[in-house]
Protein backbone atom coordinates (compact mmCIF):
# COMPACT_ATOMS: atom_id res chain seq x y z
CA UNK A 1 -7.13 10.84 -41.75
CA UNK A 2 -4.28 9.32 -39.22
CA UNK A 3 -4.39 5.41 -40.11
CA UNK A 4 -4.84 3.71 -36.35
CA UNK A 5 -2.60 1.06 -35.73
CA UNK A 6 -2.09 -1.63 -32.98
CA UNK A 7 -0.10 -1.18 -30.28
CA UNK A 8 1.46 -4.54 -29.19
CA UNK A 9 1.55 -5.74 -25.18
CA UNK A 10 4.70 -5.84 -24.36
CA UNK A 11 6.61 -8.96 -22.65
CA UNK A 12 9.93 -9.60 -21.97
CA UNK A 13 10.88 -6.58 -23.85
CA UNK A 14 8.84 -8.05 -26.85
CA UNK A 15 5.68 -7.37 -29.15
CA UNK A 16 3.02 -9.43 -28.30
CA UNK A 17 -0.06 -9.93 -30.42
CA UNK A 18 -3.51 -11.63 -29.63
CA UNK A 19 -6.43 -13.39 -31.57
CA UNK A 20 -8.90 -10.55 -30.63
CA UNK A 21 -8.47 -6.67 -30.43
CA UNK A 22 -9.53 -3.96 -27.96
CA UNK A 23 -10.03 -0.55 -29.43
CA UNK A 24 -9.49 2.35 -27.93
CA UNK A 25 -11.59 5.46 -28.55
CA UNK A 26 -11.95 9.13 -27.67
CA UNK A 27 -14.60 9.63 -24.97
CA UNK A 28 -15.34 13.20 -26.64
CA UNK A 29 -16.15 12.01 -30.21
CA UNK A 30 -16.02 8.42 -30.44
CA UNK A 31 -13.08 8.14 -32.71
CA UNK A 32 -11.14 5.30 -32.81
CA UNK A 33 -7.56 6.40 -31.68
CA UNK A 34 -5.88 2.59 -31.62
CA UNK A 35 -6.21 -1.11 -30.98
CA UNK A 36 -4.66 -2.94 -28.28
CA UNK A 37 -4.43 -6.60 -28.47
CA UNK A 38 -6.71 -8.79 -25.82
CA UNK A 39 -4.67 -10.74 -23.91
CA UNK A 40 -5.40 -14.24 -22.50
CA UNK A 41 -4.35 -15.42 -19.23
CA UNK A 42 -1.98 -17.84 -20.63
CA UNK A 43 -0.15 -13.97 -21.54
CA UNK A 44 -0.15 -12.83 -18.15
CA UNK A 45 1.21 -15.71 -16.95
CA UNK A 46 3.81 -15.84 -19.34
CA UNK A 47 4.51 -11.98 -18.24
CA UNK A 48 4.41 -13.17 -14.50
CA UNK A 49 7.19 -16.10 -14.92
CA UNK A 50 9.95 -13.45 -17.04
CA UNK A 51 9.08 -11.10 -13.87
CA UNK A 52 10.54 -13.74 -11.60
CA UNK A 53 13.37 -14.88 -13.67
CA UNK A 54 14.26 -11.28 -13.09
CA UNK A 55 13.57 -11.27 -9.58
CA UNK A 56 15.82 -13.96 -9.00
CA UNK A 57 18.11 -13.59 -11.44
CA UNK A 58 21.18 -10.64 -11.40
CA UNK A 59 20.26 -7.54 -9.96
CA UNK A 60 20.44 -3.94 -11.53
CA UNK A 61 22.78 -2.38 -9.32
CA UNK A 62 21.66 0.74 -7.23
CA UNK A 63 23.74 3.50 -9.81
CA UNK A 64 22.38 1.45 -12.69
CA UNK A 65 18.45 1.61 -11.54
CA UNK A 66 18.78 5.55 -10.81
CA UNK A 67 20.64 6.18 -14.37
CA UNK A 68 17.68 4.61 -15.93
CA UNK A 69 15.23 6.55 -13.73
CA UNK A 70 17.44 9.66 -14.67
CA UNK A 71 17.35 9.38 -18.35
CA UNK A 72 13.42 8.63 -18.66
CA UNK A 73 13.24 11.73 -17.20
CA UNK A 74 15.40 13.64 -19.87
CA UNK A 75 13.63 11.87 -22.85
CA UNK A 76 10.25 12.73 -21.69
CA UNK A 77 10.88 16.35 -20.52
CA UNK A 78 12.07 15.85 -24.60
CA UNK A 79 8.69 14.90 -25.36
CA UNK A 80 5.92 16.54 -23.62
CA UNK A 81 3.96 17.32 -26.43
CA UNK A 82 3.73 13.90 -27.92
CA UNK A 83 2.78 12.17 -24.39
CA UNK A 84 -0.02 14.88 -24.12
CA UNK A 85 -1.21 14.19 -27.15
CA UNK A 86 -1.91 11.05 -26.56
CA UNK A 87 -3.36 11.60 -23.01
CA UNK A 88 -5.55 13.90 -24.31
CA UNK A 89 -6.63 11.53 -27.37
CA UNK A 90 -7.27 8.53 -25.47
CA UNK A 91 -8.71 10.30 -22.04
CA UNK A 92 -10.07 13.40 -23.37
CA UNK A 93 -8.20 15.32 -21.47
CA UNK A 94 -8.15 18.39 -22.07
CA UNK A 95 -4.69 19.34 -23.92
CA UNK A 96 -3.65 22.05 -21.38
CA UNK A 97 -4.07 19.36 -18.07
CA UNK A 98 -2.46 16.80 -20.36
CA UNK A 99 0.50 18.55 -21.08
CA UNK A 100 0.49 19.55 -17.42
CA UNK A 101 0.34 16.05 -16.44
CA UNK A 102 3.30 14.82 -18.42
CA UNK A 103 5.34 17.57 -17.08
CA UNK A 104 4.71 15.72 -13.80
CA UNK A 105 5.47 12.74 -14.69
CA UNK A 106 8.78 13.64 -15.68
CA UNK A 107 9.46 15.06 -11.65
CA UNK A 108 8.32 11.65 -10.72
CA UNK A 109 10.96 9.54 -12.75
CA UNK A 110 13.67 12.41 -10.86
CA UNK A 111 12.21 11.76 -7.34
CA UNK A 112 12.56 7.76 -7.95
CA UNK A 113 16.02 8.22 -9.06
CA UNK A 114 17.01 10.34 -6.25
CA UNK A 115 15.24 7.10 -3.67
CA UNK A 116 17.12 4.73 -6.43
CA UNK A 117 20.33 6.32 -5.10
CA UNK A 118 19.97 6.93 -1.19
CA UNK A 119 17.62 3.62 -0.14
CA UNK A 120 19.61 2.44 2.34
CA UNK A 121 19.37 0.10 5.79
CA UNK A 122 20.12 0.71 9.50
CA UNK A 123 22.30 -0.32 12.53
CA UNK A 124 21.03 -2.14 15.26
CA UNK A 125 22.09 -1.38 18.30
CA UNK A 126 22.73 -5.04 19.42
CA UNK A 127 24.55 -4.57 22.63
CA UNK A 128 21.89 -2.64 24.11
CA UNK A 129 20.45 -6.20 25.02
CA UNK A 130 22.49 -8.47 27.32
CA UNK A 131 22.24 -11.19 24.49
CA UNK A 132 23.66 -9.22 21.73
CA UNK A 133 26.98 -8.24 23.11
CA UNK A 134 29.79 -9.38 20.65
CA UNK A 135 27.22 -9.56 17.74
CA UNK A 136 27.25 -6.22 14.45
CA UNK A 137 23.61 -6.31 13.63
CA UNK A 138 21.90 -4.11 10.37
CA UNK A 139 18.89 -4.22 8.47
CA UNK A 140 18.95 -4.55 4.66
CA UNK A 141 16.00 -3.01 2.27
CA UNK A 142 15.42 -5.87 -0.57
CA UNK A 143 13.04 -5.79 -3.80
CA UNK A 144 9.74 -7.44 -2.18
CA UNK A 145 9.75 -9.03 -5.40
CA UNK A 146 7.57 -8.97 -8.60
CA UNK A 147 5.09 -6.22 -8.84
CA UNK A 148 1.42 -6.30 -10.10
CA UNK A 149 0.28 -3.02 -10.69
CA UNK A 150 -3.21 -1.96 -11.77
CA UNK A 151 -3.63 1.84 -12.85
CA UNK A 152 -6.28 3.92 -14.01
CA UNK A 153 -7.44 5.91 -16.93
CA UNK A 154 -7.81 8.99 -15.45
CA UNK A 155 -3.91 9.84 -15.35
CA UNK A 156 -3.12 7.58 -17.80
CA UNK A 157 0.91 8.79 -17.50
CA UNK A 158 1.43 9.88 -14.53
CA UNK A 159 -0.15 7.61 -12.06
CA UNK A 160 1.76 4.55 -14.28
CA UNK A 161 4.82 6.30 -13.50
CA UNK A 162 4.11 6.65 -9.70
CA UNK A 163 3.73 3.09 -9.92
CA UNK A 164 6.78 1.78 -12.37
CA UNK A 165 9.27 3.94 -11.23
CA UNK A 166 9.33 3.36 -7.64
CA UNK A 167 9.74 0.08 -8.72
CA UNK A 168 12.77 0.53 -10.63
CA UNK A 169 14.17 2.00 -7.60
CA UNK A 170 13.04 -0.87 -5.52
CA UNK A 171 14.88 -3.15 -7.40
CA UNK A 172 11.43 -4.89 -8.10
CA UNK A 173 10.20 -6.19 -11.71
CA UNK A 174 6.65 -5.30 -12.88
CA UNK A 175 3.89 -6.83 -14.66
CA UNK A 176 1.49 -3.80 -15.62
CA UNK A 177 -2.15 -3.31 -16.15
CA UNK A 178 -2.92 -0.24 -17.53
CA UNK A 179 -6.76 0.87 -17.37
CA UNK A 180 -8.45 -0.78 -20.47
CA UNK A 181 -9.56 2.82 -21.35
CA UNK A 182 -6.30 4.03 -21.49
CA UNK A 183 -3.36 1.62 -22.42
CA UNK A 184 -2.01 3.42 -25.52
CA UNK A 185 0.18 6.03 -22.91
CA UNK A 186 1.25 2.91 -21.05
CA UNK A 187 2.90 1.37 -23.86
CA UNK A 188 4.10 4.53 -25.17
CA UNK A 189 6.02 4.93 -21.52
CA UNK A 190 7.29 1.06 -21.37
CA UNK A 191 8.82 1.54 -24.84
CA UNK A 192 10.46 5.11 -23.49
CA UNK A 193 11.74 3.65 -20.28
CA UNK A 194 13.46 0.63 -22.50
CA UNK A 195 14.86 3.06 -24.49
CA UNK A 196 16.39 5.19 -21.33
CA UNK A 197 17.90 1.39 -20.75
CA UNK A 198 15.52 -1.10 -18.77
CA UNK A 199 16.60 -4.63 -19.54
CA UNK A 200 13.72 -6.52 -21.40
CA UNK A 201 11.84 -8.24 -18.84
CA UNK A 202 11.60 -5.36 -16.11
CA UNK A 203 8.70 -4.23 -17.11
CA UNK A 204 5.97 -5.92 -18.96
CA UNK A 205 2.94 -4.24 -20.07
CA UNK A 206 -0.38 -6.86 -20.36
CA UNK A 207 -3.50 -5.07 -22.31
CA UNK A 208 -6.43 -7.39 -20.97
CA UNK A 209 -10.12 -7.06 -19.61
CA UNK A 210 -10.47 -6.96 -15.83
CA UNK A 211 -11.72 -10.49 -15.66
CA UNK A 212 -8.04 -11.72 -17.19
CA UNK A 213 -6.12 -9.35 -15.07
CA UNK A 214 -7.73 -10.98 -11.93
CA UNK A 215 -4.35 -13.55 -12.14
CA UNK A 216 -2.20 -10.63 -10.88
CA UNK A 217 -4.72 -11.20 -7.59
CA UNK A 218 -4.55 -15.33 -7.95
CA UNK A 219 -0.98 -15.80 -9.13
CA UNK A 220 1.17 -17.59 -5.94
CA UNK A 221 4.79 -15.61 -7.85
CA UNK A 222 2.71 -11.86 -7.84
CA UNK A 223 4.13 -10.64 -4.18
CA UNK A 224 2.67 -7.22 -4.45
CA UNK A 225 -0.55 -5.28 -5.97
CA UNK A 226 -0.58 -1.86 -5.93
CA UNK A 227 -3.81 -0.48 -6.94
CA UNK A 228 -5.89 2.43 -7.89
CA UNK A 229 -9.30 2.53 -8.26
CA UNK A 230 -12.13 2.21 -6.82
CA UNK A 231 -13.20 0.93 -3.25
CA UNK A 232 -14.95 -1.88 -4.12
CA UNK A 233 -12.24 -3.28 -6.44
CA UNK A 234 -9.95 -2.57 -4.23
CA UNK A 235 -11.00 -3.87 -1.09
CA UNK A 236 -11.92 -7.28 -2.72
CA UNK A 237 -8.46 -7.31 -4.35
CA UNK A 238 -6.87 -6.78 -0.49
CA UNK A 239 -9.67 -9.23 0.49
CA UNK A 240 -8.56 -11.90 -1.78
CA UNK A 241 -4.98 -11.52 -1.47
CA UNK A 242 -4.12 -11.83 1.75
CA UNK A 243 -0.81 -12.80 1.86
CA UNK A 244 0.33 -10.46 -0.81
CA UNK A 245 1.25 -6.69 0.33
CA UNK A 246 -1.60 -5.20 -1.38
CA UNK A 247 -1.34 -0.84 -1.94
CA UNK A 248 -4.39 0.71 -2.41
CA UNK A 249 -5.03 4.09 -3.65
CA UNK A 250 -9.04 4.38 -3.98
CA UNK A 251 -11.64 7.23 -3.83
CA UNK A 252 -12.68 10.51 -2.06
CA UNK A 253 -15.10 12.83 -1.40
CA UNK A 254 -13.14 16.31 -1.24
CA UNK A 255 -14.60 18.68 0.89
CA UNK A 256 -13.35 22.63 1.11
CA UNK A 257 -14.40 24.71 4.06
CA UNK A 258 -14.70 29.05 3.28
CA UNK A 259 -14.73 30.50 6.48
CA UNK A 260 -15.70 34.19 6.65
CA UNK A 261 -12.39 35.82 6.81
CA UNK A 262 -11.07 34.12 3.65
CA UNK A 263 -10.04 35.49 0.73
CA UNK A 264 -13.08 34.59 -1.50
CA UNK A 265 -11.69 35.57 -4.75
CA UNK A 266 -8.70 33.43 -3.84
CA UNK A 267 -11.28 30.46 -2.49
CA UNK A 268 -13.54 30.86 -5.78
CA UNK A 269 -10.93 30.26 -7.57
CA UNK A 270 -9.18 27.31 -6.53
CA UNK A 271 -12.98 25.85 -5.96
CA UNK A 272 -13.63 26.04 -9.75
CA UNK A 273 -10.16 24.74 -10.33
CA UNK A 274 -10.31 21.92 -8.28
CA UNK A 275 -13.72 20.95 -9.25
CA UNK A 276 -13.52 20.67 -12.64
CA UNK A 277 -10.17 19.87 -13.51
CA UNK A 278 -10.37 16.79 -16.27
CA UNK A 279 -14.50 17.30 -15.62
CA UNK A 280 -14.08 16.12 -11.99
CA UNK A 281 -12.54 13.21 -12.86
CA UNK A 282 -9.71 12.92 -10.38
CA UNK A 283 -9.64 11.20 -6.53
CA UNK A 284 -8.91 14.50 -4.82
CA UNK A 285 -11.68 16.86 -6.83
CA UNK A 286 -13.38 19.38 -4.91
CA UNK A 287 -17.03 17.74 -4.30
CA UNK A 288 -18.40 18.97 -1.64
CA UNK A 289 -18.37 22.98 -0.09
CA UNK A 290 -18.80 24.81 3.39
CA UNK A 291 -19.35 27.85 3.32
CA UNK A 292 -20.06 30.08 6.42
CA UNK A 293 -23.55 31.70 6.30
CA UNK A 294 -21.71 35.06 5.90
CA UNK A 295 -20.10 34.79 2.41
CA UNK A 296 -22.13 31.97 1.31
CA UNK A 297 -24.26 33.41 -0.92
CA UNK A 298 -21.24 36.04 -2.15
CA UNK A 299 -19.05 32.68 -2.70
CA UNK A 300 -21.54 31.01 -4.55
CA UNK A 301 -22.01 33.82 -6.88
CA UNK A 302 -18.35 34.03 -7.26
CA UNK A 303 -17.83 30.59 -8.31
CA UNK A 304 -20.95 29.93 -10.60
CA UNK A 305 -19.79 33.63 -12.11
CA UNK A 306 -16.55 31.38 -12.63
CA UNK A 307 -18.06 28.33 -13.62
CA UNK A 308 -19.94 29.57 -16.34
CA UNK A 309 -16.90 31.14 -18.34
CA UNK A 310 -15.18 27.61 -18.66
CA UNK A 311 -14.85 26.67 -22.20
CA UNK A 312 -17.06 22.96 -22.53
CA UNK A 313 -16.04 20.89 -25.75
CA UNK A 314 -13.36 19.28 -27.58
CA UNK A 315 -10.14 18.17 -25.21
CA UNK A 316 -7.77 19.23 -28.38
CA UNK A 317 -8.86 23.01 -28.46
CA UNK A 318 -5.80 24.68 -25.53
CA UNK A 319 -8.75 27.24 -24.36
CA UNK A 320 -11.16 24.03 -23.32
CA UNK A 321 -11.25 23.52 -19.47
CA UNK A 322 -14.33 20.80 -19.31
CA UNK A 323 -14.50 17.67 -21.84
CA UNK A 324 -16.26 14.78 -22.20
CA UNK A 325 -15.95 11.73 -19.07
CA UNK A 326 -14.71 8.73 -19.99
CA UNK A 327 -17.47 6.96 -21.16
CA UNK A 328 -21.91 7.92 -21.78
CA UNK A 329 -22.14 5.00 -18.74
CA UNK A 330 -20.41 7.25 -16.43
CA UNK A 331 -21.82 10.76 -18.14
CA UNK A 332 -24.90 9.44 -17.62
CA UNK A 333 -24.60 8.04 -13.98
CA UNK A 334 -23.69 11.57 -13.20
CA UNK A 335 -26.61 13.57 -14.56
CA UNK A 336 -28.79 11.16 -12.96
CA UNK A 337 -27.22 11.82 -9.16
CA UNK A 338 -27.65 15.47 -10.44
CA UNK A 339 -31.18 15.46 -11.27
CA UNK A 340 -31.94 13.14 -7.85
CA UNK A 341 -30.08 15.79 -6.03
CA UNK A 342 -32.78 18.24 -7.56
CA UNK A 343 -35.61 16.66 -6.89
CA UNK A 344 -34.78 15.48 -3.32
CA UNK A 345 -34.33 20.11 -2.75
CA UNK A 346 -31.26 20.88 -4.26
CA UNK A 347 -30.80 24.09 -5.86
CA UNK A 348 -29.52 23.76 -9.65
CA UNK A 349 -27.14 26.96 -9.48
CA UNK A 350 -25.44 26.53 -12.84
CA UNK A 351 -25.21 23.89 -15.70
CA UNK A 352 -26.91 20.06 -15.14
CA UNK A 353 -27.49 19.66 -19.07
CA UNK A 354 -25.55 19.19 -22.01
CA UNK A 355 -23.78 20.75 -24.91
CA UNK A 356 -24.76 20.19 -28.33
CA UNK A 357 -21.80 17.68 -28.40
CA UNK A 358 -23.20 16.05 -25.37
CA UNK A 359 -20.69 16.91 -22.84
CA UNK A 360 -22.02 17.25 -19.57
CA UNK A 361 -21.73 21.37 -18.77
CA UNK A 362 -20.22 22.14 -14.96
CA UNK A 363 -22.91 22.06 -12.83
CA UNK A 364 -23.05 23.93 -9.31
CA UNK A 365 -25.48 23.00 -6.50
CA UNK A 366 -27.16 24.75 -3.43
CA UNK A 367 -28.39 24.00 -0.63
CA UNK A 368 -27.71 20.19 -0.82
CA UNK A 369 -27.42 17.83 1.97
CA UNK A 370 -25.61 14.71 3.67
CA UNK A 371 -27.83 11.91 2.58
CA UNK A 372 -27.90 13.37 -1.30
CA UNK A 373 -25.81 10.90 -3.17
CA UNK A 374 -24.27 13.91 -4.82
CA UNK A 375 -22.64 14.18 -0.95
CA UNK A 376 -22.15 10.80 0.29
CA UNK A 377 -20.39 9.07 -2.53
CA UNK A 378 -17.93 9.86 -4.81
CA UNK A 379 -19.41 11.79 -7.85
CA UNK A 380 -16.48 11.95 -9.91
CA UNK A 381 -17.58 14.22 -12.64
CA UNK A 382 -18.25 17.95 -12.93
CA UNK A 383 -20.51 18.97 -9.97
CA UNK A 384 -19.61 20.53 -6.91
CA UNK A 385 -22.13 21.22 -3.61
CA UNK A 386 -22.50 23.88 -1.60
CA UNK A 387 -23.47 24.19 2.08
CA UNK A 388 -23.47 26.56 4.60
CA UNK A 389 -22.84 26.40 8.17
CA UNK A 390 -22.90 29.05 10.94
CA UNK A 391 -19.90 27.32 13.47
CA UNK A 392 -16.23 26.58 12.36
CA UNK A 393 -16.31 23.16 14.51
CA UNK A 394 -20.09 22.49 12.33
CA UNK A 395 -17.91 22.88 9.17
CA UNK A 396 -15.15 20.33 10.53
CA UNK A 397 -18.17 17.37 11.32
CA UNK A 398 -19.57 17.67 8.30
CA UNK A 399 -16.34 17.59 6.27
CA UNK A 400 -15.32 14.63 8.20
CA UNK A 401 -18.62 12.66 7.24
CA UNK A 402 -17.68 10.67 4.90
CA UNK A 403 -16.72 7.57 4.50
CA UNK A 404 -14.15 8.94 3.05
CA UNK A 405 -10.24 10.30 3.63
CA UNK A 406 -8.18 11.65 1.36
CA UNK A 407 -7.12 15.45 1.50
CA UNK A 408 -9.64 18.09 2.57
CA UNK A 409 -8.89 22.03 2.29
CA UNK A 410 -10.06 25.08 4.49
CA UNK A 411 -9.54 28.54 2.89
CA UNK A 412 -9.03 30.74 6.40
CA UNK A 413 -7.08 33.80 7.28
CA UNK A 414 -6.70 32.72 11.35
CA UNK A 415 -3.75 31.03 11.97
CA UNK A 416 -5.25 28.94 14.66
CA UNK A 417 -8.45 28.15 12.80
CA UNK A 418 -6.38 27.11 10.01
CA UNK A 419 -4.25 25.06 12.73
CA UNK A 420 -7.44 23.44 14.70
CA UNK A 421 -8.69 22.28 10.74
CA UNK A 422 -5.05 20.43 10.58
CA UNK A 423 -5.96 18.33 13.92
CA UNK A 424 -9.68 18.24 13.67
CA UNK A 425 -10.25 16.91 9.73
CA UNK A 426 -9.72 13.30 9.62
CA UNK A 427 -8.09 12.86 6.17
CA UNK A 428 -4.70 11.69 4.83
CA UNK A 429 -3.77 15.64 3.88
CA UNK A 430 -5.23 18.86 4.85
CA UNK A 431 -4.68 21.42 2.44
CA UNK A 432 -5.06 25.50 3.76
CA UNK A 433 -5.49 28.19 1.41
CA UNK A 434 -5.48 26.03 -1.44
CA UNK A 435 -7.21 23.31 -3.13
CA UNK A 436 -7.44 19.70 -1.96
CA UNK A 437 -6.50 18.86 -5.54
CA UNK A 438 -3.18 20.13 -5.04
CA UNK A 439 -0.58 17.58 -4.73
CA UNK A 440 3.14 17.62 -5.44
CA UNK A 441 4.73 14.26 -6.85
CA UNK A 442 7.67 13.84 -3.72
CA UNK A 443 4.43 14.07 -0.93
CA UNK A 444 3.50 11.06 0.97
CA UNK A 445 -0.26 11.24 -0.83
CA UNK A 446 -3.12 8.47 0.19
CA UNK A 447 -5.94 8.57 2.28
CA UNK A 448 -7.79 6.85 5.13
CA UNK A 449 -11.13 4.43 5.40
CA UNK A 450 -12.34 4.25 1.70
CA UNK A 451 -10.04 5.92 0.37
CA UNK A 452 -7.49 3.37 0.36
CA UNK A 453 -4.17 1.83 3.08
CA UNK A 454 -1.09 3.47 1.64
CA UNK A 455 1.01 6.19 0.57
CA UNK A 456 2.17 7.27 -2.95
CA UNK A 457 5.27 9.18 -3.68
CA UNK A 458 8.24 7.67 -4.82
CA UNK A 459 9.82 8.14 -1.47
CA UNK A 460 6.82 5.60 0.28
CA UNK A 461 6.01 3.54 -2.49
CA UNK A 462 9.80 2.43 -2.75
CA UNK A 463 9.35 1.75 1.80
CA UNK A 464 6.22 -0.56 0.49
CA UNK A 465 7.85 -2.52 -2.32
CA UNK A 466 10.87 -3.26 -0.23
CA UNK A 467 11.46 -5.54 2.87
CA UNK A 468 13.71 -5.73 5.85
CA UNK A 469 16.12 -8.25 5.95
CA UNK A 470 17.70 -8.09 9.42
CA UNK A 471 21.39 -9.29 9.47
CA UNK A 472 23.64 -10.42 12.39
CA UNK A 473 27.19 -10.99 12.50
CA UNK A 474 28.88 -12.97 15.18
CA UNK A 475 31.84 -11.09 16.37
């Protein structure tokens, strides 16, 4: 048996310990995988004020950021399997998605080096007013100044990195929160980044409950959040800091529209993909399904045919496509919306119980409708809906009720369908032929109403953690 060990914080490029421990188990067995330590809020503020001494202190040049950014890159590419690992240990996820995921993350730390190395300013035209003849004008882009960023368990690499490295490239230090679920990846990544060359002090890694990372919110030096989570977090973080620039990348409700000259083998397929990827468990998950009254009951076939040859168990085993969610709380939250879903004349298509090692089996729905919670909120777990609708521009209102807007996806054959869908759905992406889990790492990628105010990628996070510093010479 592996001995567990704790992982320090780290601040200011240095192991910090605490009086109390967090551990740090697998959601699939209940194994304890490590121990973090508890931080106080004396720590965070102690993290906060070596942020700011690097803020104002001297800057890593543009070349220097990007070689950093660059070499991260390298040594994780070099280390794939030990990053999955301990995704998949801490998250249960399952090993194949982890490894997928760290793959990723590796693109990310390229696409902030390439931002690291062409961020650049603009001319003013000053002389097209009266007043500015005789006067060179330009805007600068300048680090906003220290980041607070708050991540989640549910990409416990990958989402860190969309958050760190754009920073890097900003010029901007960071005080990190990773999710209190997952911190063991975090610290894994800080101590790989200061190993591809970050100066101690760049980025600071703070293992704390929620309640003690509420001073990234509260603290005057903190000048920008970037979030993700969920809405209600979220919005009361933007709520209560209103003079900090405040990112928020929050929820969804994914629907997917089959019309009835789609490929429905392709369709089925990404549907059961999207769905239960990491058990649901991702913003962009496929929740909720139109189907035209035509192919709806072939679809459904299709997918629960699909469904039911995914591989439920340990996250570990490479041939497992459904594990455990991250905690019984949240495993049990979503059998209950199941079973209400049921009884309220929803048709239980395929799974709604669990395995012997009481992992929640991928569960398919008929029939179910708006004001199910299984369609109105976020489910984030393994369960998908289906619906079926007789008129193309039905399918498009009922995708776009929601509260809801992050991607959306319409599996169509018609050009111009497939075009109106791009116009009509009322989301941050639209996704055709393909899932709305898809995303790429360089795509502006955020979402509408409750689904959050900003855009990731390293290209629009670095826009967001930068300001404009207009400058005018007298000539």
């Amino acid at each position: 048996m592996t001995e567990v060990t704790l992982s320090p914080a780290i601040i200011n490029g240095k192991a910090v310990t605490a009086e109390h421990t967090t551990e740090v188990r697998s959601p699939f067995d209940n194994t304890l995988v490590g121990l973090v330590p508890t931080l106080t809020v004396s720590d965070v503020d102690a993290a906060i004020a070596v942020a700011v001494e690097r803020h104002h202190g001297p800057q890593l040049p543009a070349y220097e950021r990007a070689a950093i950014l660059d070499r991260a890159a390298v040594l994780l590419s070099e280390r794939v399997e030990e990053f999955a690992q301990s995704i998949c240990a801490e998250s249960a996820k399952p090993i194949t998605a982890a490894r997928i995921e760290a793959t990723r993350a590796a693109d990310t730390f390229r696409f902030s080096a390439a931002q690291a190395r062409t961020l650049v300013g603009e001319m003013v035209a000053m002389d097209a007013s009266i007043a500015g003849v005789g006067k060179l004008g330009f805007v600068k882009r300048v680090p906003i100044g220290v980041i607070g960023a708050i991540s989640p368990f549910n990409f416990p690499l990958n989402l860190v990195c969309h958050k760190v490295a754009p920073a890097i490239a900003a010029g901007c230090p960071v005080v990190l929160k990773p999710a209190s679920a997952t911190p063991l990846t975090a610290l894994k990544l800080a101590h790989l980044i200061a190993e591809a060359g970050l100066p101690d002090g760049w980025l600071n890694v703070v293992t704390c409950p929620g309640s003690v990372a509420d001073r990234l919110v509260t603290h005057d030096d903190i000048a920008m959040i970037t979030f993700t989570g969920s809405p209600g977090v979220g919005w009361e973080i933007r709520a209560r800091a209103p003079r900090k620039r405040v990112s928020l990348e929050l929820g969804n409700n994914a629907p997917v529209i089959v019309h009835d000259d789609a490929d429905l083998e392709l369709a089925a397929t990404k549907i059961v993909a999207g769905g239960f990827g990491f058990s649901g468990q991702t913003c962009i998950s496929v929740q909720r399904v139109y189907a035209h009254s035509n192919i709806y009951a072939e679809l459904l076939s299709l997918v629960a045919t699909k469904v039911e040859a995914l591989q439920v168990g340990d996250p570990a085993d490479a041939n497992t496509a459904v594990s455990a969610l991250i905690s019984r709380k949240e495993t049990q939250r979503v059998k209950e919306w199941i079973d209400e879903a049921i009884t309220q004349g929803a048709t239980l298509v395929t799974g709604g119980d669990f395995t012997s090692t009481e992992v929640l089996r991928p569960t398919i729905l008929a029939d179910v409708r708006a004001e199910m919670q299984v369609c109105s909120d976020e489910v984030f777990g393994p369960m998908i809906g289906f619906q079926q609708y007789e008129e193309f521009e039905d399918a498009l209102r009922f995708s776009n009720d929601t509260r809801y807007g992050l991607q959306a996806a319409v599996f169509t054959n018609d050009l111009s369908r497939a075009l109106r869908a791009a116009d009509a759905l009322d989301f941050g992406g639209v996704v055709i032929n393909e899932m709305p889990t898809f995303r790429t790492d360089q795509q502006p990628y955020g979402g509408l109403r409750d689904s959050g105010n900003t855009r990731e990628g390293p290209a629009f996070a670095v826009q967001e953690m930068t300001e404009r510093r207009m400058v005018i010479i007298h000539q």
